[in-house]
C-alpha atoms as a PDB file:
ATOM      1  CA  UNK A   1     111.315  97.508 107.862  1.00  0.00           C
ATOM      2  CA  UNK A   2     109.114  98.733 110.870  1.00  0.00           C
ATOM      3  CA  UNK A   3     108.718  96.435 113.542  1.00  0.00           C
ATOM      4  CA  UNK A   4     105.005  95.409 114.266  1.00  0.00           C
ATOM      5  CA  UNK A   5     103.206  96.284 117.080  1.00  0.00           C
ATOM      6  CA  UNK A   6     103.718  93.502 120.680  1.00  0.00           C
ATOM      7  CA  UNK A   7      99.826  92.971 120.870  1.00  0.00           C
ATOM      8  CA  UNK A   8      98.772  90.281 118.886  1.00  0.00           C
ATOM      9  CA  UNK A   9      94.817  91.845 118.138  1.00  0.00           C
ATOM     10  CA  UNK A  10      96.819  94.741 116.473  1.00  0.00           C
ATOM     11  CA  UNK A  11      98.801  93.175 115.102  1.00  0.00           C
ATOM     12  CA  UNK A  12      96.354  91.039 113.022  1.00  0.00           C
ATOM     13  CA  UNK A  13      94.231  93.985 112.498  1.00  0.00           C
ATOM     14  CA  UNK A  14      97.429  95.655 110.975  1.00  0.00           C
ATOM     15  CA  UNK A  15      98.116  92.296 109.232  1.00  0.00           C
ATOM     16  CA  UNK A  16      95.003  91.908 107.481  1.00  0.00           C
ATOM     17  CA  UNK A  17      95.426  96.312 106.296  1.00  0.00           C
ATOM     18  CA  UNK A  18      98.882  95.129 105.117  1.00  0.00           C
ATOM     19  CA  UNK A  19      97.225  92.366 102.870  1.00  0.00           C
ATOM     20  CA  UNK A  20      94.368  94.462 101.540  1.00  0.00           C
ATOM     21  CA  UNK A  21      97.170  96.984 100.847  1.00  0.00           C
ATOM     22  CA  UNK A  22      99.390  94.579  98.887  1.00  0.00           C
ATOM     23  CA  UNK A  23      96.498  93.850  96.781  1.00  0.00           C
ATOM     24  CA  UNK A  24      96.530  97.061  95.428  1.00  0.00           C
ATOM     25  CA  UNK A  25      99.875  96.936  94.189  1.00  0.00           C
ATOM     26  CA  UNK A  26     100.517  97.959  90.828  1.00  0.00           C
ATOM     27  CA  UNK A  27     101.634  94.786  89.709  1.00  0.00           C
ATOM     28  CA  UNK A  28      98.674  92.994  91.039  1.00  0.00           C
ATOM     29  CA  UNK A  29      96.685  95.161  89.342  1.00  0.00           C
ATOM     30  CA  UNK A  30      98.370  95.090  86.098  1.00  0.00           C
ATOM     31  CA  UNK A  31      98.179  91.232  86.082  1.00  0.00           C
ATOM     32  CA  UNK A  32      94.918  90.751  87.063  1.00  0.00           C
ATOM     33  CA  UNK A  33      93.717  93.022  84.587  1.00  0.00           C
ATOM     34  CA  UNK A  34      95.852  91.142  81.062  1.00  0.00           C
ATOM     35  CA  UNK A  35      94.400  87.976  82.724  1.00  0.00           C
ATOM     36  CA  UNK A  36      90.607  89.229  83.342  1.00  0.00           C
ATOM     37  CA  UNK A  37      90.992  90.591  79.460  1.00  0.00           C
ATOM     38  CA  UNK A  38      91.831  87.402  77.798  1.00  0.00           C
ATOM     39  CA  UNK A  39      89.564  85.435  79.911  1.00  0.00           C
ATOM     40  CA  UNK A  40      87.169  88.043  79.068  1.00  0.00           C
ATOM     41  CA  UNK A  41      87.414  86.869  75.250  1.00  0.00           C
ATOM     42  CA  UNK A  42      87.937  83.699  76.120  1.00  0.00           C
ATOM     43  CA  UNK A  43      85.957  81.937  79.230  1.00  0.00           C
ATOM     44  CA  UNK A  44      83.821  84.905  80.139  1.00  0.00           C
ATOM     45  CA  UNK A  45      81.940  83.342  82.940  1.00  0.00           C
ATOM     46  CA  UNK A  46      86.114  82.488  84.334  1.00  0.00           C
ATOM     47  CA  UNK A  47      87.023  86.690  83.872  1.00  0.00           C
ATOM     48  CA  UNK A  48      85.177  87.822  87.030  1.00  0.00           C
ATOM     49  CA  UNK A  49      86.753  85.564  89.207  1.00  0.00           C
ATOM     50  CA  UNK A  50      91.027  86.206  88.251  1.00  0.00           C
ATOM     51  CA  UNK A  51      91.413  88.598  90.639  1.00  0.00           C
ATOM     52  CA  UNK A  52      90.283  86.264  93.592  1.00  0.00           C
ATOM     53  CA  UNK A  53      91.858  82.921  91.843  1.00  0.00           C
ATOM     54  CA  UNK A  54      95.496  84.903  91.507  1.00  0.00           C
ATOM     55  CA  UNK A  55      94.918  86.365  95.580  1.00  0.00           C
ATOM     56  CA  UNK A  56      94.403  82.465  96.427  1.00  0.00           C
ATOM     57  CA  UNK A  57      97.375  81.195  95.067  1.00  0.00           C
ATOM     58  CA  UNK A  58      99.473  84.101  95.853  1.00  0.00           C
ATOM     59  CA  UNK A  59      98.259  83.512  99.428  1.00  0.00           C
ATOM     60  CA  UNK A  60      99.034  79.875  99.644  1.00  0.00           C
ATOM     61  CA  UNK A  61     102.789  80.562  99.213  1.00  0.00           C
ATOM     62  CA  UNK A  62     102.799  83.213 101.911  1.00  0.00           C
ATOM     63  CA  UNK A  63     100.967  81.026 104.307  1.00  0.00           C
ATOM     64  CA  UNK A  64     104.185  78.309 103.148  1.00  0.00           C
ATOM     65  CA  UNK A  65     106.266  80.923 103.472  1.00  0.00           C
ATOM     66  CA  UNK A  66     105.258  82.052 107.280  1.00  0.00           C
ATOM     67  CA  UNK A  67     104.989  78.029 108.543  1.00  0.00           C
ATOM     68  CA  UNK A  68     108.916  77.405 107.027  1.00  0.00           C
ATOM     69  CA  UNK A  69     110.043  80.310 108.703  1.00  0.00           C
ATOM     70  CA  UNK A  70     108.511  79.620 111.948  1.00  0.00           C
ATOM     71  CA  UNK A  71     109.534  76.589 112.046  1.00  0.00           C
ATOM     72  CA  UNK A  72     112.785  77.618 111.669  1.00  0.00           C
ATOM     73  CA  UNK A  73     112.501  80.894 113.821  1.00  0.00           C
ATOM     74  CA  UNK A  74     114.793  79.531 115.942  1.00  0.00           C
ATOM     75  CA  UNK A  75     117.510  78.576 114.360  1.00  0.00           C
ATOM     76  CA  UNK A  76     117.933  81.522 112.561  1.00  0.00           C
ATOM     77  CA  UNK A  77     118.219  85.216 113.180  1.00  0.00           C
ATOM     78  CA  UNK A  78     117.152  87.725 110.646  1.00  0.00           C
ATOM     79  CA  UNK A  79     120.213  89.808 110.034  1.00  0.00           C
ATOM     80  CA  UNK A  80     120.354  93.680 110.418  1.00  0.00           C
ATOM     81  CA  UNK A  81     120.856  94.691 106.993  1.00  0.00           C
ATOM     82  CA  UNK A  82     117.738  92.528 105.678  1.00  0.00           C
ATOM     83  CA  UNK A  83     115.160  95.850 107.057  1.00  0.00           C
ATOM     84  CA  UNK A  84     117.352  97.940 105.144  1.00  0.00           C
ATOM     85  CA  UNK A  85     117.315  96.152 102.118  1.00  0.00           C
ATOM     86  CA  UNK A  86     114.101  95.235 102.208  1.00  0.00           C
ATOM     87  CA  UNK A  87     113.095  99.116 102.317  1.00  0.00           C
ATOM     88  CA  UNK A  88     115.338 100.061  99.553  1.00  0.00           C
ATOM     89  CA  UNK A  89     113.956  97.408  97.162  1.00  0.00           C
ATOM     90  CA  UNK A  90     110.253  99.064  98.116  1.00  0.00           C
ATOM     91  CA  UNK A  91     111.313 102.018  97.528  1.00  0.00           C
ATOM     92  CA  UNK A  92     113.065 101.419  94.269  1.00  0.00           C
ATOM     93  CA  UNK A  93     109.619  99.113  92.878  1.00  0.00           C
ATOM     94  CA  UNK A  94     107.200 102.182  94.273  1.00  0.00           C
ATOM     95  CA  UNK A  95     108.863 104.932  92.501  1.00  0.00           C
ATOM     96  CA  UNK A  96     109.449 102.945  89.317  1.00  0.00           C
ATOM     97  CA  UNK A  97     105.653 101.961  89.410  1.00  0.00           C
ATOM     98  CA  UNK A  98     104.296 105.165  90.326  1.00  0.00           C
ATOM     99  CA  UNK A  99     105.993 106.603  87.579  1.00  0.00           C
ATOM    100  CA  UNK A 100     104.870 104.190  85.095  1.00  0.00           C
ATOM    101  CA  UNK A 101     101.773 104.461  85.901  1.00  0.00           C
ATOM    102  CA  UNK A 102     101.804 107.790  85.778  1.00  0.00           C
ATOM    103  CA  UNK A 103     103.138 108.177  82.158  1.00  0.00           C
ATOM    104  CA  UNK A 104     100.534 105.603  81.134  1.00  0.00           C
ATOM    105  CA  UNK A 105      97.514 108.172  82.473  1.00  0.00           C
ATOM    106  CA  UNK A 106      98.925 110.887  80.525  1.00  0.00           C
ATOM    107  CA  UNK A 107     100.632 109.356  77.103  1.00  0.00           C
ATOM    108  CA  UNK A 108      96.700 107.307  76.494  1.00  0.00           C
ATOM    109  CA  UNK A 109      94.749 108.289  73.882  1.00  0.00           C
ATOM    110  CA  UNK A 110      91.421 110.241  75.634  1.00  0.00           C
ATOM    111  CA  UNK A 111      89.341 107.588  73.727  1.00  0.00           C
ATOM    112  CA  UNK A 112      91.406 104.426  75.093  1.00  0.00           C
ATOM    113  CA  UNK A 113      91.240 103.272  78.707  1.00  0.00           C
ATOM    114  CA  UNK A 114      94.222 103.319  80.944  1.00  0.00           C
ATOM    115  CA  UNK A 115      95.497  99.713  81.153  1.00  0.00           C
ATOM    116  CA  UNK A 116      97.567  99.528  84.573  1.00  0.00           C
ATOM    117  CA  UNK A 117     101.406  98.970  84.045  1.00  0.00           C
ATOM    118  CA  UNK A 118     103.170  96.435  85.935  1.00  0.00           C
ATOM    119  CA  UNK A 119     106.828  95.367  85.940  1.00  0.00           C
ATOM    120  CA  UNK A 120     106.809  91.203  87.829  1.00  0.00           C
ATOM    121  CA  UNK A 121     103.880  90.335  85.187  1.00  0.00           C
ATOM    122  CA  UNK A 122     106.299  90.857  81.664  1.00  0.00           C
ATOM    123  CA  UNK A 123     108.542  87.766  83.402  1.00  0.00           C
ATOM    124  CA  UNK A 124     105.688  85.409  82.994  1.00  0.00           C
ATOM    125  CA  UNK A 125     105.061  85.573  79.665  1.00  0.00           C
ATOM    126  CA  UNK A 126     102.284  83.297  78.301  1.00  0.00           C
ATOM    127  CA  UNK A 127     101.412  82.665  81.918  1.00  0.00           C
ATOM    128  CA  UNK A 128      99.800  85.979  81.336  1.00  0.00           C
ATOM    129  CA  UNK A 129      97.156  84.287  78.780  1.00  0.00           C
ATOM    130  CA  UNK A 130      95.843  81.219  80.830  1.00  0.00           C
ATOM    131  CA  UNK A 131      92.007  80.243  80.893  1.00  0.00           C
ATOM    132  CA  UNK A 132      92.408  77.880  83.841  1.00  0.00           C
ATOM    133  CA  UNK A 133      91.634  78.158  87.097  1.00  0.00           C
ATOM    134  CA  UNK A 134      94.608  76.303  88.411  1.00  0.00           C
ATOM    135  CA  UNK A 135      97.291  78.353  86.030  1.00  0.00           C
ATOM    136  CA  UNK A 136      95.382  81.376  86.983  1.00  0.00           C
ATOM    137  CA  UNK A 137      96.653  80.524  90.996  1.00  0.00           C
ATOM    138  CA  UNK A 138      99.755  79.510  89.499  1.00  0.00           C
ATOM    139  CA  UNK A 139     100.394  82.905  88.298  1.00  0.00           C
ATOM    140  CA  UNK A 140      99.427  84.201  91.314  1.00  0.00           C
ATOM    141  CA  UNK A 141     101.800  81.644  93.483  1.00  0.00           C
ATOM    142  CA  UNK A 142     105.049  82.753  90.996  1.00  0.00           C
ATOM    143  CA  UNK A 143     104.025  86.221  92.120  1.00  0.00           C
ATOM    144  CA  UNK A 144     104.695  85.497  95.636  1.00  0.00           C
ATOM    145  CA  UNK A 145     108.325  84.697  94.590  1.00  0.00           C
ATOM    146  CA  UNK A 146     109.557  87.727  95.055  1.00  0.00           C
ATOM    147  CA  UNK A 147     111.665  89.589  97.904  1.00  0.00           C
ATOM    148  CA  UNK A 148     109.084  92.052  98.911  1.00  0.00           C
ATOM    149  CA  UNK A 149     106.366  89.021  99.952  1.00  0.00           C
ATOM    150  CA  UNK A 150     109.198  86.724 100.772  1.00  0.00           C
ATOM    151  CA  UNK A 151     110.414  89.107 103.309  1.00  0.00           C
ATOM    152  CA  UNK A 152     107.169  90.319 104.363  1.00  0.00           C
ATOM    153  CA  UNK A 153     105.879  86.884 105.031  1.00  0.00           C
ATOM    154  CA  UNK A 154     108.820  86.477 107.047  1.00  0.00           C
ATOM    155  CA  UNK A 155     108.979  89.261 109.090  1.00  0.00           C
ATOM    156  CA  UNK A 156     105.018  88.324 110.126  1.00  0.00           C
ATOM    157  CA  UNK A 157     106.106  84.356 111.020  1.00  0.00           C
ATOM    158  CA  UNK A 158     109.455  85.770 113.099  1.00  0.00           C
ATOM    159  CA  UNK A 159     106.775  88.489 114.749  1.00  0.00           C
ATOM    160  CA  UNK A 160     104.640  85.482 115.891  1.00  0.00           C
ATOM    161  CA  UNK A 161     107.290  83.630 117.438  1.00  0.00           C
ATOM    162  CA  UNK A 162     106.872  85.657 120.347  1.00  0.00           C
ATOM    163  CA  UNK A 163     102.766  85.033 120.339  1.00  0.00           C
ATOM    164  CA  UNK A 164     103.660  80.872 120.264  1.00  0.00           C
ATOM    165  CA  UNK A 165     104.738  80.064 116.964  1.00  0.00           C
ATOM    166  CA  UNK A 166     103.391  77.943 113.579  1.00  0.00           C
ATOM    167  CA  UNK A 167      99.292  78.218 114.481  1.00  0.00           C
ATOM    168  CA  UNK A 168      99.914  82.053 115.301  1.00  0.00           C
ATOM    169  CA  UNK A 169     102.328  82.883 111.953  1.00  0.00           C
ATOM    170  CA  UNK A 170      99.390  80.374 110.123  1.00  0.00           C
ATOM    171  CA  UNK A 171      96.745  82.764 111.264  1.00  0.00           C
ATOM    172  CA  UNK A 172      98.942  85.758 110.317  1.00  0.00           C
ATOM    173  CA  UNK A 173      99.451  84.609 106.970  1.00  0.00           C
ATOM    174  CA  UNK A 174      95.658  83.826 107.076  1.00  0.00           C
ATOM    175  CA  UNK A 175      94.666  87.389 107.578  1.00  0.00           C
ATOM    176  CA  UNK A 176      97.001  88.586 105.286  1.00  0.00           C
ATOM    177  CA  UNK A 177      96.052  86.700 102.799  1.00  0.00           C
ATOM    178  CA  UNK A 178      92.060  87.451 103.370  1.00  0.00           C
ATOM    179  CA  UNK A 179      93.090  90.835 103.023  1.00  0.00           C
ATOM    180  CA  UNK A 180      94.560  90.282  99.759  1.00  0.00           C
ATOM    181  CA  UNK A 181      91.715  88.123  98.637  1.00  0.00           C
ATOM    182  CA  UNK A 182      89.316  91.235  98.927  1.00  0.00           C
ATOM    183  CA  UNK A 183      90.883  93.775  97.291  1.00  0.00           C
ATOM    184  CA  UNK A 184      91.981  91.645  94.375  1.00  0.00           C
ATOM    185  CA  UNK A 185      88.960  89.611  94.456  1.00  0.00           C
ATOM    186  CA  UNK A 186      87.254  93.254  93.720  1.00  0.00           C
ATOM    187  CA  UNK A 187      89.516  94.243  91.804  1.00  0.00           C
ATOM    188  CA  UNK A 188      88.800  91.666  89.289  1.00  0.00           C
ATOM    189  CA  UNK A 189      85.290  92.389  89.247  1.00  0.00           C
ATOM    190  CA  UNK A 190      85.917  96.036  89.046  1.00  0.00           C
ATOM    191  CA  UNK A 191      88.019  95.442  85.093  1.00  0.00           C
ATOM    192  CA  UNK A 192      85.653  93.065  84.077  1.00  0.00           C
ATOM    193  CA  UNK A 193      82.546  95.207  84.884  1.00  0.00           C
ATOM    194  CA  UNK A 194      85.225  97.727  82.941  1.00  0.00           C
ATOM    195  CA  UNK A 195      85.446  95.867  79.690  1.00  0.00           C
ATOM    196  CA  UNK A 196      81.601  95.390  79.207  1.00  0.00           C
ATOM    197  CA  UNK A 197      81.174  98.831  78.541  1.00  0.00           C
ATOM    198  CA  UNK A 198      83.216 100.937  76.068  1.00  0.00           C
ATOM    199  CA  UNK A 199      81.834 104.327  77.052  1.00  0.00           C
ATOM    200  CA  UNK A 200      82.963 108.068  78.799  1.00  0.00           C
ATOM    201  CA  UNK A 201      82.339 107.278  81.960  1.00  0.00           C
ATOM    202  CA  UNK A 202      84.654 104.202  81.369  1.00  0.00           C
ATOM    203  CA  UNK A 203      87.350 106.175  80.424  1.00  0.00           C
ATOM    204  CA  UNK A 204      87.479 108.592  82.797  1.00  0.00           C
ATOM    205  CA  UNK A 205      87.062 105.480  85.723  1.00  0.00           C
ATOM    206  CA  UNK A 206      90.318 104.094  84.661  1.00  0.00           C
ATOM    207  CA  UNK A 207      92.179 107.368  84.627  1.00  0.00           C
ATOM    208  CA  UNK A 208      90.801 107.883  88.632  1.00  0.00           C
ATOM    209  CA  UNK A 209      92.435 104.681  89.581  1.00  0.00           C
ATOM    210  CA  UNK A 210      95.875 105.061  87.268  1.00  0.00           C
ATOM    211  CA  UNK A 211      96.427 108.459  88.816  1.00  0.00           C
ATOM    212  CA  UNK A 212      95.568 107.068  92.570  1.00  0.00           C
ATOM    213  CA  UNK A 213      97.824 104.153  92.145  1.00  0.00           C
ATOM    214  CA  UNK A 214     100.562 106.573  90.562  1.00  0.00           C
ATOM    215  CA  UNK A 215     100.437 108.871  93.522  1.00  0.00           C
ATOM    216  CA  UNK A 216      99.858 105.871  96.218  1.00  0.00           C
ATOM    217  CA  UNK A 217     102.805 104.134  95.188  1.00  0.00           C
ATOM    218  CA  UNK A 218     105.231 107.718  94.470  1.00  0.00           C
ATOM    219  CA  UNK A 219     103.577 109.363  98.291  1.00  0.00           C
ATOM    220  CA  UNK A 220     104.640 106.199 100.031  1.00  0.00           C
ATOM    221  CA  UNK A 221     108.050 105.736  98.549  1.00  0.00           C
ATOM    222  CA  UNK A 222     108.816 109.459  99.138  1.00  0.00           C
ATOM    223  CA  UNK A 223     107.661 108.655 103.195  1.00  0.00           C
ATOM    224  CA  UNK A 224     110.284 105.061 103.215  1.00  0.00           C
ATOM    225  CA  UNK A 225     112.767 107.606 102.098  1.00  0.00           C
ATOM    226  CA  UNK A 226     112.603 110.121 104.359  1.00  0.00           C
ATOM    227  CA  UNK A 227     112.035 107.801 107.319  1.00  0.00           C
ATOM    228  CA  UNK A 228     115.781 106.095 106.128  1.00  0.00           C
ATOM    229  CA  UNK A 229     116.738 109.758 105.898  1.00  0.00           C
ATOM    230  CA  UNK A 230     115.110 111.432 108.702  1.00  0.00           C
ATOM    231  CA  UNK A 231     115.606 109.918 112.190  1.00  0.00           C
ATOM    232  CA  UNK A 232     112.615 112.366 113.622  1.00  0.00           C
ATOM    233  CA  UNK A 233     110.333 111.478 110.901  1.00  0.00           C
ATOM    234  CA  UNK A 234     111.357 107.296 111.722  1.00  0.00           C
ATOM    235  CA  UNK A 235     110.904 108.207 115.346  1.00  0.00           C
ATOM    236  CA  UNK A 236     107.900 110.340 114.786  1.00  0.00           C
ATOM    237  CA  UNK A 237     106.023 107.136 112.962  1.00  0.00           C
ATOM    238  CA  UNK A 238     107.214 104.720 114.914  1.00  0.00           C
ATOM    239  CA  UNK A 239     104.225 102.687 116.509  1.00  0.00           C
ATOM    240  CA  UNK A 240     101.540 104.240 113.809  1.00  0.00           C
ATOM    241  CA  UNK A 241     101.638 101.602 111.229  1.00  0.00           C
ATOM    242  CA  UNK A 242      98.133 100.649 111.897  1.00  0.00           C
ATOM    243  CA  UNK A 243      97.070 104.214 111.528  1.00  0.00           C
ATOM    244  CA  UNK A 244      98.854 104.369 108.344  1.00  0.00           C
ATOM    245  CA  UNK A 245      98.112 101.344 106.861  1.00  0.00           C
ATOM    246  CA  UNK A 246      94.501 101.979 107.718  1.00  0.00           C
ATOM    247  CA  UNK A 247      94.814 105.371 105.948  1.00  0.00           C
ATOM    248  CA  UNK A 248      96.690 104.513 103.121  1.00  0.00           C
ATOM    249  CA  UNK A 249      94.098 101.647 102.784  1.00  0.00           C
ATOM    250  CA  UNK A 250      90.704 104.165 103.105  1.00  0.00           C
ATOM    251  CA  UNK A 251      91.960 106.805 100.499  1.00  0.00           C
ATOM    252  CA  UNK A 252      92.458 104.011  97.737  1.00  0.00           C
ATOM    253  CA  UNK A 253      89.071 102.240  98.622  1.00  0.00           C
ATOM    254  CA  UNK A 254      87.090 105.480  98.651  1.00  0.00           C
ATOM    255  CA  UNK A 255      89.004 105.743  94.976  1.00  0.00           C
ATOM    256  CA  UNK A 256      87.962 102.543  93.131  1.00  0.00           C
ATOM    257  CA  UNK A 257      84.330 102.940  95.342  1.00  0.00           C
ATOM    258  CA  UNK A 258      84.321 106.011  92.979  1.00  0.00           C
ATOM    259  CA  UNK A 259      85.229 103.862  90.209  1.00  0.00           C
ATOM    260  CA  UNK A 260      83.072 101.317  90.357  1.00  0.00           C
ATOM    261  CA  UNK A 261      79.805 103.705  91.031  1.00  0.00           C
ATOM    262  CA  UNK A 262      81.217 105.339  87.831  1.00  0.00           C
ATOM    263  CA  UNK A 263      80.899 101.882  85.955  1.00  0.00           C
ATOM    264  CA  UNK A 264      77.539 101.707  87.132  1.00  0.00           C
ATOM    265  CA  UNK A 265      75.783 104.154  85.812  1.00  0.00           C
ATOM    266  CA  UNK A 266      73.686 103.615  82.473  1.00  0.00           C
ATOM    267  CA  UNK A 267      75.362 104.084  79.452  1.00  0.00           C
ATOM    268  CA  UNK A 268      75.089 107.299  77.135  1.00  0.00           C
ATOM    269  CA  UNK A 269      73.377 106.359  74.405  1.00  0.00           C
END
């Protein structure tokens, strides 16, 4: 795991890329969009709001997350193989959901839209098909269970130690979480905007964003591995993480802003 940059403005700027990037992970994506379908069916005035519903409650453990651990900060040092591991379990969940995602663009039917593929959201089970707002969160919360937000949230609290502790990891976790919220939040509007229309243009939208996801996810696994690989590539990218994360973020919004104008226009009759 990187470490984060020593000024505090970057590092909230880089804080709140980090959250808009996590929103575009697959498996936020894929979960969003099962629970924007069903609501879609069955509360359709409830669909357009999932994404930003799951982002809140998601967020609300992270923010838990970063007060426990700087509270604790002190008491407890993070230990050297916990970087390592957490980069090998990225690694491992990017190249298993690029590829996924991948083999869903190219084994759908041309006249079926690419439904994102996730792998957190088939552990839920009928927590997938909720029509509440508060099970919606809850799905989102159970999301944030997991070692890649634990440890993330943690590494942010154990960053703002140094800045003064709990108000400074609550603002991190603030950021990251309003990050979150707007790419999820859009992303919600984005499928249900997608399921109101059946047509080409359709189609072809949710093949843009499968095959950006897919090669997000695969490009930035194959850059964690050669930076555990590579000690000039590590040393090379050391102290650009806001330049990447803003990069990385750009190239997947100009994608979905594609999207989304594609949903726009009129039907073909």
């Amino acid at each position: 795991m990187d470490p984060l940059p020593t000024d505090f403005l970057s590092l909230m700027i880089l804080t709140f890329v980090l959250g808009m990037k996590h929103g575009f992970d697959a498996d936020h994506l894929a979960t969003i969009d099962g629970l924007t379908r069903f609501n879609a069916r069955q509360r359709p005035a409830l669909a357009r709001y999932c994404g930003s519903l799951f982002s809140l409650g998601h967020g609300v453990v992270v923010m838990a997350i970063a007060l426990g651990v700087s509270a604790l900060a002190g008491q407890w040092e993070v230990p050297e193989w916990f970087g390592l591991l957490g980069s090998l379990i990225s690694i491992a969940f990017l190249v298993a959901l690029g590829s996924l995602n991948l083999a869903a663009v190219l084994r759908t039917s041309p006249d079926q839209v690419v439904l994102p593929v996730g792998l957190k959201g088939r552990w839920l089970g009928r927590l997938r098909h909720v029509s509440h707002p508060v099970l919606i969160a809850l799905v989102g919360a159970l999301f944030a269970l997991s070692f890649d937000t634990l440890s993330q949230a943690a590494f942010f609290a154990l960053t703002a130690t140094q800045f003064g502790g709990a108000g400074h990891a609550f603002l991190l976790a603030s950021l990251f979480m309003a990050g979150m919220l707007l790419t999820d939040g859009i992303n919600g509007l984005w499928i249900a905007r997608l399921i109101a229309r059946a047509d080409q243009v359709a189609l072809v939208a949710s093949r843009v964003m499968g095959l950006v996801v897919s090669a997000i996810s695969l490009l930035v696994a194959a850059f964690g591995a050669a930076k555990l690989l590579s000690p000039a590539v590590d040393a090379w990218s050391e102290g650009k993480e806001l330049i990447f994360g803003g990069v990385l973020v750009l190239v997947i919004a100009l994608s979905f802003f594609v999207a989304v104008r594609m949903t726009q226009r009129p039907a073909v009759a």
